[in-house]
Protein backbone atom coordinates (compact mmCIF):
# COMPACT_ATOMS: atom_id res chain seq x y z
CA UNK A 1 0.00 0.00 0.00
CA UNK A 2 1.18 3.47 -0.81
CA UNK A 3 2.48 5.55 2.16
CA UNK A 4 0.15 8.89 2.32
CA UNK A 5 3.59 10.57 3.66
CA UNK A 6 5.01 12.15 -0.11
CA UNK A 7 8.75 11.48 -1.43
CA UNK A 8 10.04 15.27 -0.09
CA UNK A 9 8.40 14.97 3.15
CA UNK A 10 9.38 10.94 4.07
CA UNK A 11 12.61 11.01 6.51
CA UNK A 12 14.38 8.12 4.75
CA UNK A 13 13.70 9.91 1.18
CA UNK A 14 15.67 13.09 1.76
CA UNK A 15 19.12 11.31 0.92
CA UNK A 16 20.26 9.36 -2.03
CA UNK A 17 18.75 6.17 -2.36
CA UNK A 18 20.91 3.09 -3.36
CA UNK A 19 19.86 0.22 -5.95
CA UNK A 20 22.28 -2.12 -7.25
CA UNK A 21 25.70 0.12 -6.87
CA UNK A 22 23.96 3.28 -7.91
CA UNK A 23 22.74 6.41 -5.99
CA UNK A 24 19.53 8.00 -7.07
CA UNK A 25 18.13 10.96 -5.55
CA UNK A 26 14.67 10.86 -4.64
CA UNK A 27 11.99 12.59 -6.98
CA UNK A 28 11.44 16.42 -6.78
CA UNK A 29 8.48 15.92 -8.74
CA UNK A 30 6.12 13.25 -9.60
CA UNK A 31 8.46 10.82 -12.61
CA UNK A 32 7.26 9.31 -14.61
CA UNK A 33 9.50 6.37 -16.88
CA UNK A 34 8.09 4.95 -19.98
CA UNK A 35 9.62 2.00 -22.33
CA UNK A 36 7.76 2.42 -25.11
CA UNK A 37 8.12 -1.44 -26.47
CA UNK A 38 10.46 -1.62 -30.01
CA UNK A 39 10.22 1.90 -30.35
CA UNK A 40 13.12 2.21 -33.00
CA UNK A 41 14.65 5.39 -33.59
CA UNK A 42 13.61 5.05 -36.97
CA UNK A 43 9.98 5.54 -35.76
CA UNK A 44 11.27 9.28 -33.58
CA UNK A 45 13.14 10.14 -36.82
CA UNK A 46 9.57 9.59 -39.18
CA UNK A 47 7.16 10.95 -36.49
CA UNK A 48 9.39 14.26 -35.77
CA UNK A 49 9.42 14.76 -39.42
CA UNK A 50 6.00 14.02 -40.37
CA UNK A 51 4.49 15.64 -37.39
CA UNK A 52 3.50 12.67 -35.44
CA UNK A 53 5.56 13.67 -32.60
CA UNK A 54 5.25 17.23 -31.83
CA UNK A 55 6.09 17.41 -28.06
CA UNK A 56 8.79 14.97 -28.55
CA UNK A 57 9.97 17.36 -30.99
CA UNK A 58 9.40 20.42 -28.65
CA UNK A 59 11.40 18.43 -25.75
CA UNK A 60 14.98 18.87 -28.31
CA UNK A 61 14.67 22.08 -27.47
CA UNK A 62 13.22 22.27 -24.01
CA UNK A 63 14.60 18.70 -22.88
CA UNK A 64 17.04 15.98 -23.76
CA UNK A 65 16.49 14.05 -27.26
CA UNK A 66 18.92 11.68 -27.77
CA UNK A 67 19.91 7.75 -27.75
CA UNK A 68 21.54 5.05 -26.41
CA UNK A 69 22.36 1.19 -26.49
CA UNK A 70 20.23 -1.40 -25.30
CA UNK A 71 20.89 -4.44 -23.72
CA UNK A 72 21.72 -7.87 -25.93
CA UNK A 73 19.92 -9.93 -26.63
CA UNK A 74 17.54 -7.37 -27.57
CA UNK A 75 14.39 -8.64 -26.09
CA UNK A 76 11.65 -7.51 -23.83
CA UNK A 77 11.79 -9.34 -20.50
CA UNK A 78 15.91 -8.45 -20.49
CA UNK A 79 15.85 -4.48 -21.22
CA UNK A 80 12.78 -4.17 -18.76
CA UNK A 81 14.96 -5.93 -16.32
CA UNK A 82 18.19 -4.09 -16.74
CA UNK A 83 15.93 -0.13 -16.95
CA UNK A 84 14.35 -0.98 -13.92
CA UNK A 85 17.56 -2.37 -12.18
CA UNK A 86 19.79 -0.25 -13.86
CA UNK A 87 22.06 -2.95 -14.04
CA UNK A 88 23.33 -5.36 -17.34
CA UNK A 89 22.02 -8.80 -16.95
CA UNK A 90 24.79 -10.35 -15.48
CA UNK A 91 23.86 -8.26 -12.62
CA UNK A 92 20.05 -9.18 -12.76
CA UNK A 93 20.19 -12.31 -14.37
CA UNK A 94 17.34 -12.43 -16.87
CA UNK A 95 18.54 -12.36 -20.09
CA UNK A 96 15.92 -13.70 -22.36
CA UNK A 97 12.07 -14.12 -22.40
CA UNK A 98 12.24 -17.79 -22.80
CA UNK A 99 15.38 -20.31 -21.28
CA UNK A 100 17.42 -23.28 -21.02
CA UNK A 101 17.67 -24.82 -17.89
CA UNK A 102 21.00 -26.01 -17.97
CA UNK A 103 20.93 -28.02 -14.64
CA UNK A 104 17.49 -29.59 -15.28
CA UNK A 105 17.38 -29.25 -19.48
CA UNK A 106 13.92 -27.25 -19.03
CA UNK A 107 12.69 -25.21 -21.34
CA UNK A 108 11.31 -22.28 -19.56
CA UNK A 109 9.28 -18.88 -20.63
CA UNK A 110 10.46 -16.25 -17.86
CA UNK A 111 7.02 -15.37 -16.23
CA UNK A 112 7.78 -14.38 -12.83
CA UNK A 113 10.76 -13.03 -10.94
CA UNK A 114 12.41 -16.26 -9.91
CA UNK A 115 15.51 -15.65 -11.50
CA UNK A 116 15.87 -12.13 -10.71
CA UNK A 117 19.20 -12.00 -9.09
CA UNK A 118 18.85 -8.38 -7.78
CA UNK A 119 16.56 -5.76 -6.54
CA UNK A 120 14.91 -2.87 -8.40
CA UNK A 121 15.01 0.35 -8.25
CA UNK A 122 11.44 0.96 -7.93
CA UNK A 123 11.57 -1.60 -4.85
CA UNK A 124 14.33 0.59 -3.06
CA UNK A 125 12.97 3.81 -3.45
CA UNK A 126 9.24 2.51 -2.22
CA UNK A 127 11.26 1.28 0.87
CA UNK A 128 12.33 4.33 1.58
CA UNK A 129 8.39 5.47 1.13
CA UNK A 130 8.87 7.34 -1.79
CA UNK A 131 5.32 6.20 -3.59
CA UNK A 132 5.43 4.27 -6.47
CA UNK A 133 3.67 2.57 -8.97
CA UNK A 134 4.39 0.06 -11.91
CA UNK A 135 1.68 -0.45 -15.02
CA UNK A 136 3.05 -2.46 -17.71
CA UNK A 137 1.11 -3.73 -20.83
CA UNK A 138 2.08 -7.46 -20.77
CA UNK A 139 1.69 -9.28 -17.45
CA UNK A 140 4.80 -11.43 -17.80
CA UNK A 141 6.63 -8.59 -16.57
CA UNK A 142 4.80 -7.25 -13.97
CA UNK A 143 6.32 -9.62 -11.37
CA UNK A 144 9.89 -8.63 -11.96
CA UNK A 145 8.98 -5.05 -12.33
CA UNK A 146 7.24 -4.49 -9.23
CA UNK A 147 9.54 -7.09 -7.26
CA UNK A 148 9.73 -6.28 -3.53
CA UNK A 149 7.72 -2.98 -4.56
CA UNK A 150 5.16 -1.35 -2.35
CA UNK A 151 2.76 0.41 -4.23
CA UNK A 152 0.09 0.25 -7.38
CA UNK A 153 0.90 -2.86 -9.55
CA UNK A 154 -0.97 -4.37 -12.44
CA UNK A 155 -1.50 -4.88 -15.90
CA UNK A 156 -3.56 -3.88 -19.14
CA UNK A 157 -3.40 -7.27 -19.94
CA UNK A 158 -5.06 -8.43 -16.70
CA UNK A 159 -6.67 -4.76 -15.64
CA UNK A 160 -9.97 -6.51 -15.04
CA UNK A 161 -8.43 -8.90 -12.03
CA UNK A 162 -6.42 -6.00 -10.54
CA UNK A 163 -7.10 -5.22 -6.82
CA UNK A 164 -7.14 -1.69 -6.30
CA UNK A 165 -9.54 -1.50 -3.60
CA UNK A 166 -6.50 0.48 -1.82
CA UNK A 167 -6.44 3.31 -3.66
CA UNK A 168 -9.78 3.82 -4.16
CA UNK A 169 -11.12 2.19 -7.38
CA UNK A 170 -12.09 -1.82 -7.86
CA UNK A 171 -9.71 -2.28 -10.55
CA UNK A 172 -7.87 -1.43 -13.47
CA UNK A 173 -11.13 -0.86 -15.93
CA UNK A 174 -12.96 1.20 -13.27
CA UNK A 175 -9.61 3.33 -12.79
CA UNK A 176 -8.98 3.95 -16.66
CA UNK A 177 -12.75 3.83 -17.63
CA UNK A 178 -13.12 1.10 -20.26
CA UNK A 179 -12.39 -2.31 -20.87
CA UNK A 180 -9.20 -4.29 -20.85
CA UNK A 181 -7.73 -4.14 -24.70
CA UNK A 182 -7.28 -7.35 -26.42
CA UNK A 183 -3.37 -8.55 -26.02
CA UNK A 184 -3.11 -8.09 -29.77
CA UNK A 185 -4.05 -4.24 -29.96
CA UNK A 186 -2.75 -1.36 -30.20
CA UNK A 187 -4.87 -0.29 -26.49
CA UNK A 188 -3.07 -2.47 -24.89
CA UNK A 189 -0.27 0.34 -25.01
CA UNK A 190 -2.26 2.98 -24.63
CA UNK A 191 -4.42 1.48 -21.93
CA UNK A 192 -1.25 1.50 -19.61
CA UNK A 193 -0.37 5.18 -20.34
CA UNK A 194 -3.88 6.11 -19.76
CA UNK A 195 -3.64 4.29 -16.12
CA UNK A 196 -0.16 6.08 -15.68
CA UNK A 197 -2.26 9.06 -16.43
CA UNK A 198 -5.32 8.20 -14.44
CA UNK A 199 -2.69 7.86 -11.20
CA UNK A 200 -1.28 10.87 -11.89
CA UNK A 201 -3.46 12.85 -11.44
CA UNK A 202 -5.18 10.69 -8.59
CA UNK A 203 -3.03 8.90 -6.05
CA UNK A 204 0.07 11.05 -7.77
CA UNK A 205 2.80 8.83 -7.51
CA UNK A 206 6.58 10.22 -7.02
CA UNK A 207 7.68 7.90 -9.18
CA UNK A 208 5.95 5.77 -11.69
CA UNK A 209 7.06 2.73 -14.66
CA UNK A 210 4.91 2.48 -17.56
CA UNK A 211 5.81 -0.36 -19.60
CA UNK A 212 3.92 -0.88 -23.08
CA UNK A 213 3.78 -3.45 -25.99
CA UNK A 214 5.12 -3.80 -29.43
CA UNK A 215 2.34 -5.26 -30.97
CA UNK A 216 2.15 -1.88 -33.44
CA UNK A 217 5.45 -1.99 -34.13
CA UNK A 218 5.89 -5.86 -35.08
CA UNK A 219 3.05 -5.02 -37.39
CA UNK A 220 3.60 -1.59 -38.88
CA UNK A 221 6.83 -0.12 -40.34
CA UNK A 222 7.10 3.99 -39.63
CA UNK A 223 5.14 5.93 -41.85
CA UNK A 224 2.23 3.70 -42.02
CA UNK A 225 -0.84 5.06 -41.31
CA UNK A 226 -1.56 2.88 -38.20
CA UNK A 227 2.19 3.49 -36.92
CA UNK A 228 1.57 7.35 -37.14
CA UNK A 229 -1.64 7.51 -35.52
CA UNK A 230 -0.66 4.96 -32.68
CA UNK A 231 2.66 7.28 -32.14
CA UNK A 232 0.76 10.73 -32.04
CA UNK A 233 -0.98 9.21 -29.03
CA UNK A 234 1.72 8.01 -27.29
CA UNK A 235 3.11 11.58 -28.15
CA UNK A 236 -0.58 12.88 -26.50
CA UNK A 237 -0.24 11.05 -23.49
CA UNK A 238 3.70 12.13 -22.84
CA UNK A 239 2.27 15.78 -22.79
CA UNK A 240 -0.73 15.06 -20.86
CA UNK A 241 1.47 14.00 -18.22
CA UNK A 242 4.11 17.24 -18.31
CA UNK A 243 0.94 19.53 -18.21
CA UNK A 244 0.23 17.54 -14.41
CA UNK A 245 3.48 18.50 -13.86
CA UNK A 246 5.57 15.23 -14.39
CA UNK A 247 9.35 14.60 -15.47
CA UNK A 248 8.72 11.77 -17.98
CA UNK A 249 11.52 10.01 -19.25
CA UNK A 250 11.18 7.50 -22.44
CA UNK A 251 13.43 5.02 -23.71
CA UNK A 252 12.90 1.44 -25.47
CA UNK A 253 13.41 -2.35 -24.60
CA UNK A 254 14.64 -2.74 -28.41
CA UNK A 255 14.36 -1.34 -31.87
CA UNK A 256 13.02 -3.11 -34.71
CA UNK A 257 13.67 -4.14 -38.25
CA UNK A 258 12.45 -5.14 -41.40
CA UNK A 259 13.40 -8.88 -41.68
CA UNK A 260 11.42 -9.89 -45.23
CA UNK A 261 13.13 -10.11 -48.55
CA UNK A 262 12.14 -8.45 -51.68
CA UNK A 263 9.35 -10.83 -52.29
CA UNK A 264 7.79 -10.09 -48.71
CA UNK A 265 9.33 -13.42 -47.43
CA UNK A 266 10.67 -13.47 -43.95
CA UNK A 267 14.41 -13.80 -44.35
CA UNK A 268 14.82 -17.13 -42.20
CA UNK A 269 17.42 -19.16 -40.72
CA UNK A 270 16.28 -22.45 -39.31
CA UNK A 271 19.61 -22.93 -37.11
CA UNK A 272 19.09 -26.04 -35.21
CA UNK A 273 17.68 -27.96 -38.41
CA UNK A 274 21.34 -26.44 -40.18
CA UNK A 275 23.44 -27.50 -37.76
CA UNK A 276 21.53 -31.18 -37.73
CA UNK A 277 22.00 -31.65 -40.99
CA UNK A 278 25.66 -31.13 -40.89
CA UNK A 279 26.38 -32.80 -38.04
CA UNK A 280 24.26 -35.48 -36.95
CA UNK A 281 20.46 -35.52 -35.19
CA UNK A 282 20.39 -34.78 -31.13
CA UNK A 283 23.57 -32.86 -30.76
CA UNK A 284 22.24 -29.14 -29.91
CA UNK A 285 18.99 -27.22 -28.78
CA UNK A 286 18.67 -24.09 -30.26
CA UNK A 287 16.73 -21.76 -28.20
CA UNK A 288 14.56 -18.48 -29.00
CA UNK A 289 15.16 -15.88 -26.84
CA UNK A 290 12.69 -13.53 -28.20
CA UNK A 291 9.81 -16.45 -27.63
CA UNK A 292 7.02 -15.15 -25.02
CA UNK A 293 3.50 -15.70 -24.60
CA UNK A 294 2.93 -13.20 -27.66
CA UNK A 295 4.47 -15.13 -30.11
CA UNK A 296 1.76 -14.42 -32.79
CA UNK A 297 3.56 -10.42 -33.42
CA UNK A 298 6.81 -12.69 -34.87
CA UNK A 299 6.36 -16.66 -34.37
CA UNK A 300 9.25 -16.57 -32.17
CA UNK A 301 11.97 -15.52 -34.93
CA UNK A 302 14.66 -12.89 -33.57
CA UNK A 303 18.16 -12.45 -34.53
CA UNK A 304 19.65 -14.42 -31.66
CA UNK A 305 19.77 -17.31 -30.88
CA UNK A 306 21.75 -19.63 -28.16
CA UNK A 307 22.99 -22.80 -29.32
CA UNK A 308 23.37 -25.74 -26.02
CA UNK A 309 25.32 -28.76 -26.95
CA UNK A 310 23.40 -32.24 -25.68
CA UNK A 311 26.17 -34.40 -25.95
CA UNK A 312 30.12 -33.88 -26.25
CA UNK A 313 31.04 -32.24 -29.68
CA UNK A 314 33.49 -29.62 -31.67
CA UNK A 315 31.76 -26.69 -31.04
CA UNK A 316 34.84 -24.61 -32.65
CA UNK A 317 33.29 -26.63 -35.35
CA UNK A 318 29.76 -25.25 -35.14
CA UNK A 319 30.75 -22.22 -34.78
CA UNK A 320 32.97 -22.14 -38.20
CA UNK A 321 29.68 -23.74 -39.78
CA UNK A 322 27.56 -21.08 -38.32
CA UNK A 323 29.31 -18.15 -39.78
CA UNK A 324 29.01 -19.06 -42.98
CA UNK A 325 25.27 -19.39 -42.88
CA UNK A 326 23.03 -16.42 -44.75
CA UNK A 327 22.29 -13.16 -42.65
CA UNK A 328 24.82 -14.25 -39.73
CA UNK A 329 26.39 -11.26 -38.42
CA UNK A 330 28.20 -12.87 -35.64
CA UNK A 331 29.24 -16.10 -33.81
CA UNK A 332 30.67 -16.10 -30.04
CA UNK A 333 31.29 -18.67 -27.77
CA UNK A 334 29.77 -18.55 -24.21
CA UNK A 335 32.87 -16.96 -22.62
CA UNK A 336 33.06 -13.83 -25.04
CA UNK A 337 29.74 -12.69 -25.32
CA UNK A 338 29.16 -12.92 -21.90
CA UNK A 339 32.15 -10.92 -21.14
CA UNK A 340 31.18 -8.42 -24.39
CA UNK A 341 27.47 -7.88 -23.46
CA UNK A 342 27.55 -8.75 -19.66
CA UNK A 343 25.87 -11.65 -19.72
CA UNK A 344 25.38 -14.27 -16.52
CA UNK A 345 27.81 -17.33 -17.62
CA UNK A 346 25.58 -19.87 -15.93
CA UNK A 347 22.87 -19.02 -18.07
CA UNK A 348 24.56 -18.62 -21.62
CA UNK A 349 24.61 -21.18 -24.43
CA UNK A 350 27.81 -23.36 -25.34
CA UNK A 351 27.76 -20.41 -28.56
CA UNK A 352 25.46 -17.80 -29.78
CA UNK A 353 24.59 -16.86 -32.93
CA UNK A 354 23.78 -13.00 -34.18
CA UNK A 355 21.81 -12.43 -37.03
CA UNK A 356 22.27 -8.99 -39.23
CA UNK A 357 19.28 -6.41 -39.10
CA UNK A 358 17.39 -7.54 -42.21
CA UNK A 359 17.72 -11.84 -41.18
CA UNK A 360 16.11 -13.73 -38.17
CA UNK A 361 16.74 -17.11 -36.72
CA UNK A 362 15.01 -19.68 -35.54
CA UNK A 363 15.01 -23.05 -34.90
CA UNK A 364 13.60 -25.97 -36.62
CA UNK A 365 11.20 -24.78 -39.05
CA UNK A 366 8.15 -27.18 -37.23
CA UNK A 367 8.84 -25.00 -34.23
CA UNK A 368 7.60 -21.13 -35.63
CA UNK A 369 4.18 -20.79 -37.22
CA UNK A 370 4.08 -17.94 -39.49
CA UNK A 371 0.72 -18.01 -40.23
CA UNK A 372 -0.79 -15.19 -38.39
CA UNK A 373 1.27 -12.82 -40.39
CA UNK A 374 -1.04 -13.00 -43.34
CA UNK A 375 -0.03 -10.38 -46.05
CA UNK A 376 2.29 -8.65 -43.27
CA UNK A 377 5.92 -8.29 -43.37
CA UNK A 378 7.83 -10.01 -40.93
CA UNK A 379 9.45 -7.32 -38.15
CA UNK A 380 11.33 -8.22 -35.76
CA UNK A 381 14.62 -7.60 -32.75
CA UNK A 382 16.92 -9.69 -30.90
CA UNK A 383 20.09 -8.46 -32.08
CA UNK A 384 22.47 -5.88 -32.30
CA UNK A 385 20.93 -4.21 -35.33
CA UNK A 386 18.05 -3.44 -33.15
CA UNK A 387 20.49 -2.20 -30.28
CA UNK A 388 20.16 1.50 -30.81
CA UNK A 389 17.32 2.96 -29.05
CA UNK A 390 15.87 6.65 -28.32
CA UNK A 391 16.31 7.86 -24.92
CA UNK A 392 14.29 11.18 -24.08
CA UNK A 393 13.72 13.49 -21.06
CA UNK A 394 10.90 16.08 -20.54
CA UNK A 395 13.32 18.83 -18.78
CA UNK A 396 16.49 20.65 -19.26
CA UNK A 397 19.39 18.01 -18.14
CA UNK A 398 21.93 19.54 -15.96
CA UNK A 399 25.80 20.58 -17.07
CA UNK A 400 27.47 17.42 -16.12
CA UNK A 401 24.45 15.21 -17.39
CA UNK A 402 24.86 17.01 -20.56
CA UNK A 403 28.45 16.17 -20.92
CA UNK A 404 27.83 12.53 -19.96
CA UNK A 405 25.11 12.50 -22.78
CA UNK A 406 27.54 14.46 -25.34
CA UNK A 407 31.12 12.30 -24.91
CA UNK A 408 29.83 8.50 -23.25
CA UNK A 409 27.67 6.22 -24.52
CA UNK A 410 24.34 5.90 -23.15
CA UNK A 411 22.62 2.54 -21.85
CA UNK A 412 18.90 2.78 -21.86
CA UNK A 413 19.16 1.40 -17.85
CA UNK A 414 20.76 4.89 -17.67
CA UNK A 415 17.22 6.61 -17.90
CA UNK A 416 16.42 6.40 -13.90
CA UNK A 417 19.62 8.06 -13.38
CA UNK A 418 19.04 11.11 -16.30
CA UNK A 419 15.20 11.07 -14.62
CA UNK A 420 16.25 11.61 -11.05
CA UNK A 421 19.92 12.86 -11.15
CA UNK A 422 20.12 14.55 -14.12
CA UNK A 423 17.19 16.51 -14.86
CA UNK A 424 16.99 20.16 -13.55
């Protein structure tokens, strides 16, 4: 339950707060964070030129514009981890929406917080009763998000089985007035900024997460119709909340890409069905990274994939083989890319394979139905082509903040530190 004391009036909120090495101060004014799901900067490019995006356009002026790196593998569950930790996953731990157990050789989609290694943020500062609250679109985050956090938690997915009896409404459809979207919708997005929007200007949080989906952006490229609209409204919402007075801070989990050929055929590798066939059935499990309980935006094609050895064999080998396949960027063993991308060793492949922005992998071609695509083209993340990510706050950053963002290289877990160290 939120604490009715506020963040500048709580004893244990008037010093630096500390979450996972870091020091954040806590929030002068309500903030408010927002990954908006595969929001590539292509999409902030289009919009500010079309028009799409005026007060993101005003805030390059008034604000910060600018981007950073996100976390490999490019997925969802391991950049909402690392923003909201603002830590890399070898620090947290999750890095990938679905896992091999290498102890018990489970397969595993990441729904809950049982491998989180760490605390959040979010968690640390509502210990120290600043008030805080986490809506997110998809409910397979919303137990790692709001881990060890005392406030307002819940979904758009599952607004209808929120309790909010706390703060005043029954649940998530009575706060935000309508209906829970379908998971497949654009509302599902929108649904969560409106209840970020709804709190605001309610219980008035000191510090809120909004956490959307990408099912627009697996769908539409920028400049489509249904892109633009669904952007202006996101671009609504953000000033909606600076005209209650809110610092809001956006980044992105991931980018996204264009991964069809000139035909409108997803460009395809089917690794574990390649590596079979050259050496022998049974001897690795390919696993998806990017597969989650929305596989229907992408049929659980990225551009990474880990490859785990099942019985003794040359994977210097495998590796050669791998890098000569089509639309393979790059090939480490478990060792390097952990170090590389700072990634938990206990939880890494035997070798992992990057595809280049316009391929995806997968793994045996009976294991990814493509169906639901219809006539659409095939967009998708997962790899380092989809790295590169806008990273945007609503106020004036101050002079050593500026020169961080002008001469290092931003991480989007960086954006709780601009939010509520940097920002004047």
């Amino acid at each position: 339950m939120i604490d009715d004391t506020s963040a500048a009036e709580h004893p244990r909120a008037q010093i630096p707060i500390e979450a996972n090495g870091r020091s954040y101060a806590p929030p002068k004014r309500p903030t408010v964070v927002i990954c908006l799901d595969g929001f590539d900067p292509e999409y902030l490019e289009v919009g500010v030129a079309n028009g799409t995006l005026p007060t993101i356009r005003s805030l390059r002026r008034s604000g910060y514009v600018g981007y950073a790196l996100a976390t490999l593998p490019t997925t969802t569950n391991t950049n909402n981890t690392s923003i909201v930790t603002g830590a890399p996953p070898a620090a947290h731990g999750i890095n990938g929406n679905y896992y091999l157990d290498s102890e018990t050789g489970e397969e595993i989609m990441v729904t809950d917080a049982r491998r989180l290694r760490c605390g959040t943020i979010l968690g640390a500062m509502s210990r120290c009763g600043v008030r805080t609250a986490v809506v997110t679109a998809k409910d397979k985050l919303l137990k790692v998000l709001a881990y060890q956090m005392r406030g307002v938690a819940f979904s758009s997915e599952n607004a209808d089985t929120a309790d909010l009896s706390d703060f005043g409404v029954a649940d998530g459809e009575a706060l935000v007035g309508r209906s829970r979207p379908d998971q497949y919708s654009a509302d599902l997005s929108l649904f969560a900024l409106d209840a970020g929007l709804k709190l605001l200007s309610s219980v008035r949080p000191d510090l809120m997460y909004l956490s959307t989906s990408d099912y627009v952006q697996h769908k539409y490229a920028p400049g489509e119709a249904v892109s633009n609209e669904f952007h202006g409204e996101v671009d609504k919402r953000i000033a909606a909340m600076m005209a209650l007075g809110a610092t809001v801070a956006l980044t992105a989990d991931h980018g996204m890409a264009d991964k069809s050929d000139e035909t409108g055929a997803p460009k395809v590798v089917y690794v574990e069905d390649e590596v079979t066939a050259r050496f022998g059935e049974g001897g690795v499990r390919v696993i998806c990274p990017i597969a989650d309980p929305f596989v229907r935006h992408h049929g659980a094609l990225g551009a990474f994939v880990r490859v785990h050895l099942r019985r003794p064999g040359d994977v210097k080998a495998m590796m050669a083989f791998a890098r000569t396949l089509p639309g393979v960027e790059l090939v480490l063993d478990r060792e390097t890319v952990c170090e590389r991308y700072q990634l938990p060793p206990d939880r890494e492949g035997d070798f992992v394979i990057f595809a280049d922005r316009s391929t995806v992998l997968g793994a045996r071609r009976q294991d990814h139905d493509l169906s639901a695509l219809g006539e659409r083209r095939l967009r998708s993340h997962g790899g380092i082509g989809e790295q590169r990510v806008p990273f945007i706050v609503s106020r004036p950053l101050t002079q050593r903040y500026k020169e961080r963002a002008a001469t290092g290289v931003l991480r989007n877990f960086d954006i709780f530190d601009f939010a509520l160290n940097g920002a004047t």
